[in-house]
PDB file of N, CA and C in Angstrom:
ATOM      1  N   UNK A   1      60.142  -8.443 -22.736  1.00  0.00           N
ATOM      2  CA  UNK A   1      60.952  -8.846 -23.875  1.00  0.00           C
ATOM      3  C   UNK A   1      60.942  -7.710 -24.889  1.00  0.00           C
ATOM      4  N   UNK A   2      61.804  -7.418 -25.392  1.00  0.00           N
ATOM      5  CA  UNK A   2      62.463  -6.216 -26.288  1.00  0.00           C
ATOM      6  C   UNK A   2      61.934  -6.961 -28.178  1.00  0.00           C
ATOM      7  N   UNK A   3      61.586  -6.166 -28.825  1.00  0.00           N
ATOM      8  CA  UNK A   3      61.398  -6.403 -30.087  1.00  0.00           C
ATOM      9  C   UNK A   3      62.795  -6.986 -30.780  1.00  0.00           C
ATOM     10  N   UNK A   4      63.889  -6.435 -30.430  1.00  0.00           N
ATOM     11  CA  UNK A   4      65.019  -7.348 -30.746  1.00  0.00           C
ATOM     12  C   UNK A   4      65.239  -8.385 -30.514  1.00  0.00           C
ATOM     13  N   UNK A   5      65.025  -8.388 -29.042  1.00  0.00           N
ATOM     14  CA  UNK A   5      64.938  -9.862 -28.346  1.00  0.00           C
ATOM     15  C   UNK A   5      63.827 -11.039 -29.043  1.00  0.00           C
ATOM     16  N   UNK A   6      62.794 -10.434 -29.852  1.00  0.00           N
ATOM     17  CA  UNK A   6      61.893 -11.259 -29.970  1.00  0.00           C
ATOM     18  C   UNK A   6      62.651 -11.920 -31.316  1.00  0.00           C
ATOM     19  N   UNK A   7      63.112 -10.988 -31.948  1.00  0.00           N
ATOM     20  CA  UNK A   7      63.330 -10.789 -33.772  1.00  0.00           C
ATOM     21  C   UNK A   7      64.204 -12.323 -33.492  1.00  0.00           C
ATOM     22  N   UNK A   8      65.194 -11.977 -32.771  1.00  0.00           N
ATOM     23  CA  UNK A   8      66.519 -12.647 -32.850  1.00  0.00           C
ATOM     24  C   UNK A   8      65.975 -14.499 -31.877  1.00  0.00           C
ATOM     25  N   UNK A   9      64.649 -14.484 -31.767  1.00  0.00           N
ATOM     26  CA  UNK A   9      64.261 -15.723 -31.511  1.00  0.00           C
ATOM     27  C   UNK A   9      63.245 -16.062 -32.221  1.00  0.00           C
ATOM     28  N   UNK A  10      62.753 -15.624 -33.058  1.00  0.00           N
ATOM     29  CA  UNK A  10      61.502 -15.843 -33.907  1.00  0.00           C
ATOM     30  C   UNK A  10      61.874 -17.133 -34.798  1.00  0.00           C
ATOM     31  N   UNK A  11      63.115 -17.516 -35.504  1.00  0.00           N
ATOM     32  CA  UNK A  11      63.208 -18.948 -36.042  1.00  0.00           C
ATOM     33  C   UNK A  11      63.105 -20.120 -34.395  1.00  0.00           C
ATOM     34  N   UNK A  12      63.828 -20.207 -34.048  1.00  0.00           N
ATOM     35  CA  UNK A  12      63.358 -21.238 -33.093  1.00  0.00           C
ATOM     36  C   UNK A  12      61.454 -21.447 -32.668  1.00  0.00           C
ATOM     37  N   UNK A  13      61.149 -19.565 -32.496  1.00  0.00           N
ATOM     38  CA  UNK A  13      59.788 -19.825 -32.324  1.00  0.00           C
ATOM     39  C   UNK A  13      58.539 -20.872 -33.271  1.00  0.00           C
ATOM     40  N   UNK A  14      59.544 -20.598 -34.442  1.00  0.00           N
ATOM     41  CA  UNK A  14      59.174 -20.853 -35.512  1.00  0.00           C
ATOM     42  C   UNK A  14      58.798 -22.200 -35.937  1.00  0.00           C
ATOM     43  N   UNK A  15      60.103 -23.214 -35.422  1.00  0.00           N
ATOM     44  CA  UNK A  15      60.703 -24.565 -35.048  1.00  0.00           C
ATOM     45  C   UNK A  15      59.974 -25.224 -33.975  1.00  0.00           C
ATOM     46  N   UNK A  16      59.313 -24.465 -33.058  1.00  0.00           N
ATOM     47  CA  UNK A  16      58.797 -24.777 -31.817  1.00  0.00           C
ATOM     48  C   UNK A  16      59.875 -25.738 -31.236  1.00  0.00           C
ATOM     49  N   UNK A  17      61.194 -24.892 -30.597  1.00  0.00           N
ATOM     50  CA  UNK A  17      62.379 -25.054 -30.005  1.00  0.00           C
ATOM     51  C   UNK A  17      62.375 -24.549 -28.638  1.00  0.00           C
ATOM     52  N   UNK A  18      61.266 -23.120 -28.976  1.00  0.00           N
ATOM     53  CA  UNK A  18      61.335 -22.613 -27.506  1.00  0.00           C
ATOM     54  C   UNK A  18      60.713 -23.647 -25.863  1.00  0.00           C
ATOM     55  N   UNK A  19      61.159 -23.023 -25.060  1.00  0.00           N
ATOM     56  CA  UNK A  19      60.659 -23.551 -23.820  1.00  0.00           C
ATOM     57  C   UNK A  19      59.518 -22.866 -23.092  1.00  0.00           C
ATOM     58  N   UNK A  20      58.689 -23.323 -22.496  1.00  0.00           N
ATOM     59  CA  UNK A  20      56.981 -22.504 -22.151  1.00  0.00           C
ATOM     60  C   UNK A  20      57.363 -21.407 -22.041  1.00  0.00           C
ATOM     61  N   UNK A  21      58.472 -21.348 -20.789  1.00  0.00           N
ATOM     62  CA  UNK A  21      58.692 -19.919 -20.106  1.00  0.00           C
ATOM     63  C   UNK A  21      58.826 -18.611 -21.630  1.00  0.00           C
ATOM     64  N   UNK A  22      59.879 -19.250 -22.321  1.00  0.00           N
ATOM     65  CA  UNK A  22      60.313 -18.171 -23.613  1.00  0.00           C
ATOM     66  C   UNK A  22      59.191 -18.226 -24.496  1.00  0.00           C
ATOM     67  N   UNK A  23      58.086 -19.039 -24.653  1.00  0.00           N
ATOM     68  CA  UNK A  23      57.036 -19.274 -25.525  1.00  0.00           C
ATOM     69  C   UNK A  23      56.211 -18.507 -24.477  1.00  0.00           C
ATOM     70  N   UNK A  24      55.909 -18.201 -23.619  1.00  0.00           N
ATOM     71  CA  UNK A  24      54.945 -17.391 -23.248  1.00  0.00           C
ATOM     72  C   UNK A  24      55.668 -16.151 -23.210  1.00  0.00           C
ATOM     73  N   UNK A  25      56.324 -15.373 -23.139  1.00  0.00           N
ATOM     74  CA  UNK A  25      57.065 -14.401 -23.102  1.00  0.00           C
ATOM     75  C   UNK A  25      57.152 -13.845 -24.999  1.00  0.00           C
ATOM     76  N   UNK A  26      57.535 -14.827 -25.564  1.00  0.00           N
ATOM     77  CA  UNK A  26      57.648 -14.269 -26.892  1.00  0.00           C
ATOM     78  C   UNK A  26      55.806 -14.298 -27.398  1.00  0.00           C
ATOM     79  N   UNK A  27      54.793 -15.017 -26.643  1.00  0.00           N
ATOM     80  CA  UNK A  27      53.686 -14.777 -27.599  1.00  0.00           C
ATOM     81  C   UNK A  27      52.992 -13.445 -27.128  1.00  0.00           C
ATOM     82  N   UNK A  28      53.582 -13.305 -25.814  1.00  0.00           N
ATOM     83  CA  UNK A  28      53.023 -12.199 -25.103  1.00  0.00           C
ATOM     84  C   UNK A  28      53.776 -10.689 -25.413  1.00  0.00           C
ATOM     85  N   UNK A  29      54.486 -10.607 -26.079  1.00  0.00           N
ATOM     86  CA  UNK A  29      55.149  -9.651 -26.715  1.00  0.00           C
ATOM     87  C   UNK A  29      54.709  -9.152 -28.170  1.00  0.00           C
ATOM     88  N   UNK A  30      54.326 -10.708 -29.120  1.00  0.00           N
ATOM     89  CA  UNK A  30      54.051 -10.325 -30.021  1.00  0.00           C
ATOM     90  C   UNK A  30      52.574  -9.819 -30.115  1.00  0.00           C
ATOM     91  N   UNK A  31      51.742 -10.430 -29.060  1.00  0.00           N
ATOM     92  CA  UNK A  31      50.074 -10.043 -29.362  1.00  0.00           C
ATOM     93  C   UNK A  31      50.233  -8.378 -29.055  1.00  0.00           C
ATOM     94  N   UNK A  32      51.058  -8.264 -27.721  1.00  0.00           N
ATOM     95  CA  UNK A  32      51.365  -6.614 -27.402  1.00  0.00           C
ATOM     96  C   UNK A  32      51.813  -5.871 -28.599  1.00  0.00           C
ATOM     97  N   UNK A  33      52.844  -6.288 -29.637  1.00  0.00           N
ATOM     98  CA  UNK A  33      53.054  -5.306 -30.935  1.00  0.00           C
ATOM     99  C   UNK A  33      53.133  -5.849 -32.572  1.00  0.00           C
ATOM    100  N   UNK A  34      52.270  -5.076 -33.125  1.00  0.00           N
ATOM    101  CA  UNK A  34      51.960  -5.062 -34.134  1.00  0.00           C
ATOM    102  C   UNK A  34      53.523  -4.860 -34.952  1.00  0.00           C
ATOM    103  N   UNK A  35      54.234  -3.991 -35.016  1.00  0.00           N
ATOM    104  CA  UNK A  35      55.375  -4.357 -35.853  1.00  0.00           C
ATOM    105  C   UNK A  35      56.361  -5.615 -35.789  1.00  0.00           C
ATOM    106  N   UNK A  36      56.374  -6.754 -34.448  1.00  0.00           N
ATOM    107  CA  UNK A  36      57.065  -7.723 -34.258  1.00  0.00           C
ATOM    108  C   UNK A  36      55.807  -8.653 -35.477  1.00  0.00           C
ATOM    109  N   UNK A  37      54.703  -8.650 -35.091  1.00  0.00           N
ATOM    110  CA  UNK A  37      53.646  -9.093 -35.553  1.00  0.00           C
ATOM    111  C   UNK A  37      54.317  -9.165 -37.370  1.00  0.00           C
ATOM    112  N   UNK A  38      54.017  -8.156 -37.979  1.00  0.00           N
ATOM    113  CA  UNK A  38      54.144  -7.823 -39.239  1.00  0.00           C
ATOM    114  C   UNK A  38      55.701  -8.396 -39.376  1.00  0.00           C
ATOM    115  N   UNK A  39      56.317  -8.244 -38.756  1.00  0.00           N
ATOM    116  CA  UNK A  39      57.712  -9.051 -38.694  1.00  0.00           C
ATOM    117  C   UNK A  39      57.844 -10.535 -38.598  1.00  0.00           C
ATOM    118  N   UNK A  40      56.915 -11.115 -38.141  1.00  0.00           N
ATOM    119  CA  UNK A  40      56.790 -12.198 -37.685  1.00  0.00           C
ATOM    120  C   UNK A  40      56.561 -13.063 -39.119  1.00  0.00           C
ATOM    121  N   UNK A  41      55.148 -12.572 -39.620  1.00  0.00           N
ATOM    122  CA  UNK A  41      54.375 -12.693 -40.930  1.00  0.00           C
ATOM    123  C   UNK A  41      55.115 -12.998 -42.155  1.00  0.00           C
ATOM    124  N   UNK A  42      56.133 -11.926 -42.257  1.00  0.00           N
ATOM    125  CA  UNK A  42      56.894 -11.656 -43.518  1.00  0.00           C
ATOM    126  C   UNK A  42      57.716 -12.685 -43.071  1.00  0.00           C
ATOM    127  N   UNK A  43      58.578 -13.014 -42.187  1.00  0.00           N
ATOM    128  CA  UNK A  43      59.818 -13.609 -42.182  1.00  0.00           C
ATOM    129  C   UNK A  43      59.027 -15.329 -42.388  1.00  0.00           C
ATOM    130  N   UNK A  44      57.603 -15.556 -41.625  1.00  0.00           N
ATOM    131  CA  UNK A  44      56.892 -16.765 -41.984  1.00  0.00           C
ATOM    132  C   UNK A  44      57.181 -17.004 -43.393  1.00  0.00           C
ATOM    133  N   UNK A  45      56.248 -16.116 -43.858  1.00  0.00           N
ATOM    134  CA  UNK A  45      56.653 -16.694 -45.509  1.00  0.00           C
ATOM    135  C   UNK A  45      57.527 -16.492 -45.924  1.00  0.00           C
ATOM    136  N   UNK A  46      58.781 -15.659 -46.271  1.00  0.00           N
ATOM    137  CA  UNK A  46      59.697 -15.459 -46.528  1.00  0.00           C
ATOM    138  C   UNK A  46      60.581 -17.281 -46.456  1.00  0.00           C
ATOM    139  N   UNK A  47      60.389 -18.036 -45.059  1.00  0.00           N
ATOM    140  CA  UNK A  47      60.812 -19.529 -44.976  1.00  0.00           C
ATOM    141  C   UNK A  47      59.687 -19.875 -45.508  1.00  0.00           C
ATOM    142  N   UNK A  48      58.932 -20.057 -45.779  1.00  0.00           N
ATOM    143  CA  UNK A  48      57.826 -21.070 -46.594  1.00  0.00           C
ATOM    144  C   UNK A  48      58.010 -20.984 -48.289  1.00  0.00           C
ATOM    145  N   UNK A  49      58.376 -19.606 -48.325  1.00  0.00           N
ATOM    146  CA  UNK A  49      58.694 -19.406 -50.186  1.00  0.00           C
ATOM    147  C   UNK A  49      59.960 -20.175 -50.205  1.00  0.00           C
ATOM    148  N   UNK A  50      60.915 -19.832 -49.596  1.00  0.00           N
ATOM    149  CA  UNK A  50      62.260 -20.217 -49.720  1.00  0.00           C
ATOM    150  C   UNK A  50      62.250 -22.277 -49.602  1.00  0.00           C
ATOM    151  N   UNK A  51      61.368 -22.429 -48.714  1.00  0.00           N
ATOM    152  CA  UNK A  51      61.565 -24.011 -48.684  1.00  0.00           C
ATOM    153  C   UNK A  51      60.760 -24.448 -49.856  1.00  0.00           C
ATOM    154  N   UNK A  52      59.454 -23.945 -50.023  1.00  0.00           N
ATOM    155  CA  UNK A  52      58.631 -24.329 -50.859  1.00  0.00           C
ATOM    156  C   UNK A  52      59.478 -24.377 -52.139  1.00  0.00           C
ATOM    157  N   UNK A  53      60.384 -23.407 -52.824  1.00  0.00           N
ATOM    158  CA  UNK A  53      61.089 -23.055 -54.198  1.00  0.00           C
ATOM    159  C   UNK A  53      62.302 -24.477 -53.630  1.00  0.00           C
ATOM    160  N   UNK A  54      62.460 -24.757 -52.780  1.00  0.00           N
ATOM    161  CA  UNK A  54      63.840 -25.773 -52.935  1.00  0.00           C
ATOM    162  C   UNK A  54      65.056 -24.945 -52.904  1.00  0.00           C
ATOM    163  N   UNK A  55      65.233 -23.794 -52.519  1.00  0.00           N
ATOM    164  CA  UNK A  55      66.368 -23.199 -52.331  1.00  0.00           C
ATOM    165  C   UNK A  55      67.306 -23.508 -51.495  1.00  0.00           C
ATOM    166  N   UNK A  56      68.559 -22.842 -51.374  1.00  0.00           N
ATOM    167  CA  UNK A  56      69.672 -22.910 -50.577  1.00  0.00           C
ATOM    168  C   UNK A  56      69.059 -21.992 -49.506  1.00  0.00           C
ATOM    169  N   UNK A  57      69.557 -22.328 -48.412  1.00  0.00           N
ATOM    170  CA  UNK A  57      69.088 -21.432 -47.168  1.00  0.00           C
ATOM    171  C   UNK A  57      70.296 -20.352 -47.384  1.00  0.00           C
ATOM    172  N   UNK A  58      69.332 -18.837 -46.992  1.00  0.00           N
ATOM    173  CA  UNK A  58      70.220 -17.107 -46.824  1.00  0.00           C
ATOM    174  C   UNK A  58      71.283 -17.818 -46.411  1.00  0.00           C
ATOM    175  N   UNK A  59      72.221 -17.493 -46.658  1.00  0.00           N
ATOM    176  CA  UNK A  59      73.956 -17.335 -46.070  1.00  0.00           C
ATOM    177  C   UNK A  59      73.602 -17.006 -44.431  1.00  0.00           C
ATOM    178  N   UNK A  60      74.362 -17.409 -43.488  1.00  0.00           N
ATOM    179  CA  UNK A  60      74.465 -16.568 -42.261  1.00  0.00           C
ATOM    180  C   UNK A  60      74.593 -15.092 -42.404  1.00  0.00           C
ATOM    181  N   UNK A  61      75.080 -14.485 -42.848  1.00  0.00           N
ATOM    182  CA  UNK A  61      75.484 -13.088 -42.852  1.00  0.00           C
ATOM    183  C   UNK A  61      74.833 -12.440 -43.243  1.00  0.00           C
ATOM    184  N   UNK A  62      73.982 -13.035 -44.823  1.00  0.00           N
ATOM    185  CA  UNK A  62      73.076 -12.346 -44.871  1.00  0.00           C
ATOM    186  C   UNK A  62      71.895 -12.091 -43.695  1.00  0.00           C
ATOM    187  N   UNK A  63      71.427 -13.199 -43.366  1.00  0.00           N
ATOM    188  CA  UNK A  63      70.864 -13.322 -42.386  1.00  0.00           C
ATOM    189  C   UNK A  63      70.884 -12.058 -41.064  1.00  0.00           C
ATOM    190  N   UNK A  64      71.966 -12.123 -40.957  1.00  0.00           N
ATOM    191  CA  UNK A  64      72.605 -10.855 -39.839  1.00  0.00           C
ATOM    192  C   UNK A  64      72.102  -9.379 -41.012  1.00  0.00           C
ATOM    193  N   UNK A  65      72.589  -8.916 -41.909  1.00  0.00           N
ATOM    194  CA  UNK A  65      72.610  -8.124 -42.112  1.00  0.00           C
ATOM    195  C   UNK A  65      70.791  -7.654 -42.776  1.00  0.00           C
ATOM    196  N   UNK A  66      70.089  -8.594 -42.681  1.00  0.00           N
ATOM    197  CA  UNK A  66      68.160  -8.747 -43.512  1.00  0.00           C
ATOM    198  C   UNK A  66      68.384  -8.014 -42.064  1.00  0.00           C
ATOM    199  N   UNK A  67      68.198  -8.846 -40.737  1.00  0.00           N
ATOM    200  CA  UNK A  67      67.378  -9.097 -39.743  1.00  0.00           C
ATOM    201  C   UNK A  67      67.909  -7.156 -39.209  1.00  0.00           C
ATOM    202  N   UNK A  68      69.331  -7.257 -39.310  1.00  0.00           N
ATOM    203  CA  UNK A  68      69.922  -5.440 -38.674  1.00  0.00           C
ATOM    204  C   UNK A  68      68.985  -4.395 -39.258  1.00  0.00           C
ATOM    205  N   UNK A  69      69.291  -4.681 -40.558  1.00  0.00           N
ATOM    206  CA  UNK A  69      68.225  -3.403 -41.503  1.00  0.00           C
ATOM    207  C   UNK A  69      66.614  -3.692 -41.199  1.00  0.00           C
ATOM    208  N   UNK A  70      65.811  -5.103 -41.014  1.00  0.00           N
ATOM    209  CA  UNK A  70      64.451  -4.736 -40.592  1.00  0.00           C
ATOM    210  C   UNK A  70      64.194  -4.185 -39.207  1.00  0.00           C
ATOM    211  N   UNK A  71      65.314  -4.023 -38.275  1.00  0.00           N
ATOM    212  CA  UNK A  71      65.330  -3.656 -36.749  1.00  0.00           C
ATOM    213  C   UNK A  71      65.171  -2.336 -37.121  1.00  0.00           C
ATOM    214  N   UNK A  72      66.416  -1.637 -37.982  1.00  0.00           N
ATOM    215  CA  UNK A  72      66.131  -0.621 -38.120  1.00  0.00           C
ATOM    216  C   UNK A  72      65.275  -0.232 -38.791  1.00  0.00           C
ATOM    217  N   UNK A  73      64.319  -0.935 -39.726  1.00  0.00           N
ATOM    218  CA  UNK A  73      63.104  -0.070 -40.508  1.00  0.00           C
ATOM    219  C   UNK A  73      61.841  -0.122 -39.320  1.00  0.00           C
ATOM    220  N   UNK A  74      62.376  -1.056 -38.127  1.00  0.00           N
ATOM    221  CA  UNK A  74      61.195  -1.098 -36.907  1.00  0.00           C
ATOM    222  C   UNK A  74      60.820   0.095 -35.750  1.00  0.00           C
ATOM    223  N   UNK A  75      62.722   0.904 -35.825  1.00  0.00           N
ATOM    224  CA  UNK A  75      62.827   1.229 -34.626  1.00  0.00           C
ATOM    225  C   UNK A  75      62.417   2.764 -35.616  1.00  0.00           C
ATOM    226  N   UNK A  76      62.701   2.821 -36.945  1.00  0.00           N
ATOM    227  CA  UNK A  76      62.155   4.139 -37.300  1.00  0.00           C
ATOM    228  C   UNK A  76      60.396   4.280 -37.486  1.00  0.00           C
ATOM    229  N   UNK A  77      59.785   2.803 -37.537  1.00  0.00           N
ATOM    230  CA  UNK A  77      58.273   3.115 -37.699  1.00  0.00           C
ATOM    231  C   UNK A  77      57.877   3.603 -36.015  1.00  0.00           C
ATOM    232  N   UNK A  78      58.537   3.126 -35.316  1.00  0.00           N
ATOM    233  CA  UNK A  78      58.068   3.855 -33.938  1.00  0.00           C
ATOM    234  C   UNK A  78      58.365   4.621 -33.550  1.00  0.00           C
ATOM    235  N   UNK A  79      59.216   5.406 -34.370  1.00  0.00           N
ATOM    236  CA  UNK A  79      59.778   7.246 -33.767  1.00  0.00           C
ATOM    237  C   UNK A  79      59.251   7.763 -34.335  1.00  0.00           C
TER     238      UNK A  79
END
């Protein structure tokens, strides 16, 4: 599983939506890397502040455009 691949399933992971097969695959990816890890963390609380405050949930788009730019602040910590 690809760090993108993980990024772009981490709310369901989140939800516990996934199925064993994708739940063992995504936990086994994240124990393997520390930046999905640290990705994982932030976006945790990031939904826990946001529900906890009573907010409106990110827009979709934003959503798309958080998750594009932390891929890319991922794919430059590993070059």
């Amino acid at each position: 599983m690809t760090c993108q691949e993980t990024i772009a399933l981490l709310s369901d992971y989140l939800d516990s939506l996934c199925g064993p097969d994708l739940l063992r695959q995504l936990e086994e990816h994240l124990r393997d890397c520390p930046p999905c890890r640290a990705y994982l963390a932030t976006f945790r609380k990031t939904r826990d502040l946001t529900h906890a405050a009573g907010r409106v949930e990110m827009p979709p788009e934003m959503k798309t455009r958080l998750r594009q730019f932390l891929l890319e602040q991922l794919r430059t910590a590993r070059d």
